[in-house]
Protein backbone atom coordinates (compact mmCIF):
# COMPACT_ATOMS: atom_id res chain seq x y z
CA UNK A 1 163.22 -13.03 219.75
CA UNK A 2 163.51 -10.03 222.13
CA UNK A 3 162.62 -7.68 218.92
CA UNK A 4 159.29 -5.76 219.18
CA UNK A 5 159.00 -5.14 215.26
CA UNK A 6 158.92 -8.92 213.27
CA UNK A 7 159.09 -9.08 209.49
CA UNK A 8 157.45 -12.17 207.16
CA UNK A 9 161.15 -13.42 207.31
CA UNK A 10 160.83 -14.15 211.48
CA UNK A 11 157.33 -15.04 210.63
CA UNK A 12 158.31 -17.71 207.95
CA UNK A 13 161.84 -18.61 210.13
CA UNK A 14 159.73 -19.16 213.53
CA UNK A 15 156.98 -21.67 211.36
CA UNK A 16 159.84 -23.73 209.72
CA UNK A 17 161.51 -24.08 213.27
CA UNK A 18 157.98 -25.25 214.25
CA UNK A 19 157.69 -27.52 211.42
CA UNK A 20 161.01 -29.28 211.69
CA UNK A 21 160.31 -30.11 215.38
CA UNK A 22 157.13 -31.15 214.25
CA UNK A 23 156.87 -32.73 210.79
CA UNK A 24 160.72 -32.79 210.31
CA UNK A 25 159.68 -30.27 207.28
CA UNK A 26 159.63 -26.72 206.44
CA UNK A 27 157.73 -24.11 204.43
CA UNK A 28 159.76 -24.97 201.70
CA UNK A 29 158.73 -28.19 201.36
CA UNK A 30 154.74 -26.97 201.00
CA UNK A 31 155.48 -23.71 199.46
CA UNK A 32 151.17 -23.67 198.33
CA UNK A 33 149.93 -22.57 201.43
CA UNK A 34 149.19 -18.99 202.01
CA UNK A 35 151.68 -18.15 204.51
CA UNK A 36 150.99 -14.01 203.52
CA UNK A 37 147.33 -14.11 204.64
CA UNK A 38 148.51 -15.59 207.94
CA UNK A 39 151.23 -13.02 208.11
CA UNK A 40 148.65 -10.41 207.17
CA UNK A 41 146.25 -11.21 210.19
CA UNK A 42 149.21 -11.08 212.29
CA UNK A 43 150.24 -7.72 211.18
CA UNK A 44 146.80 -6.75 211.68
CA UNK A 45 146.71 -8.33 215.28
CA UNK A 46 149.92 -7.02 216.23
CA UNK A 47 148.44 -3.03 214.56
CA UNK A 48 146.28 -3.12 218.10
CA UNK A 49 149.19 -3.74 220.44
CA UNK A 50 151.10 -1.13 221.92
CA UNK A 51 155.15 -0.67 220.29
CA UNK A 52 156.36 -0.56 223.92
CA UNK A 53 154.49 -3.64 224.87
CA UNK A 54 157.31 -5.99 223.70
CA UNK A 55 155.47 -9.17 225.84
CA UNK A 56 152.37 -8.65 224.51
CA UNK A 57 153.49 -8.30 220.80
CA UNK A 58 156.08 -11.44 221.30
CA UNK A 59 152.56 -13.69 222.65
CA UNK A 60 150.70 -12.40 219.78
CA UNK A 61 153.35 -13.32 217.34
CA UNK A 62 153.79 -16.51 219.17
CA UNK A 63 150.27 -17.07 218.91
CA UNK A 64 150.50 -16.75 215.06
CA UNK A 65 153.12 -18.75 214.51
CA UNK A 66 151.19 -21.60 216.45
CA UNK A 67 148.10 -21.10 214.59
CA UNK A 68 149.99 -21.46 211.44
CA UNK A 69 151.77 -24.07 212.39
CA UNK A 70 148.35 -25.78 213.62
CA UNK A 71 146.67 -25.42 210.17
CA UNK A 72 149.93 -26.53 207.85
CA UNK A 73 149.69 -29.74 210.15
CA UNK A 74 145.71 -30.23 209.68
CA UNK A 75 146.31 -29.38 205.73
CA UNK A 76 149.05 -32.15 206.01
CA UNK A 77 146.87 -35.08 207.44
CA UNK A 78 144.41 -34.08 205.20
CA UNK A 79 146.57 -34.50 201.83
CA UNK A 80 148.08 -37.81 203.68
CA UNK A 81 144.38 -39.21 204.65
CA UNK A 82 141.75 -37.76 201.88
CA UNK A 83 139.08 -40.20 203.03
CA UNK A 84 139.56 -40.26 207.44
CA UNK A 85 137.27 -38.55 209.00
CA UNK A 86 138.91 -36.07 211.84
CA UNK A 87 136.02 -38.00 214.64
């Protein structure tokens, strides 16, 4: 994405193209977790960072997306193992 202004659409589109490299899934497929408050903290994130800056905003978006992605998988082995402890 060479854009310097994302939406929730190229939020939710970048996670699902995460997700199917992944988990071979998308947000679709685990539509209950809060993908807005993660979008919302990288609105707020991306606030601080210059419009002209179109790196910066791109790794911070990036960043986001990862982090997302990150937790969905966590969330996932969790609901697959209830009872494993993660050490």
């Amino acid at each position: 994405m060479s854009e310097t202004t994302y939406t929730f659409n190229d939020f939710i589109d970048a996670i699902d193209e995460d997700l199917g490299v992944q988990l071979g899934i998308g947000t679709r497929d685990l539509p209950d977790y809060p993908y807005n408050e993660d979008w919302q903290t990288c609105q707020e994130d991306l606030a601080f960072v210059a419009p002209e800056d179109a790196e910066r905003r791109r790794d911070v978006f990036r960043n986001h997306v990862s982090y997302t992605v990150e937790d969905v998988m966590s969330e996932n082995a969790i609901d697959i193992y209830p009872y494993a402890m993660p050490y």
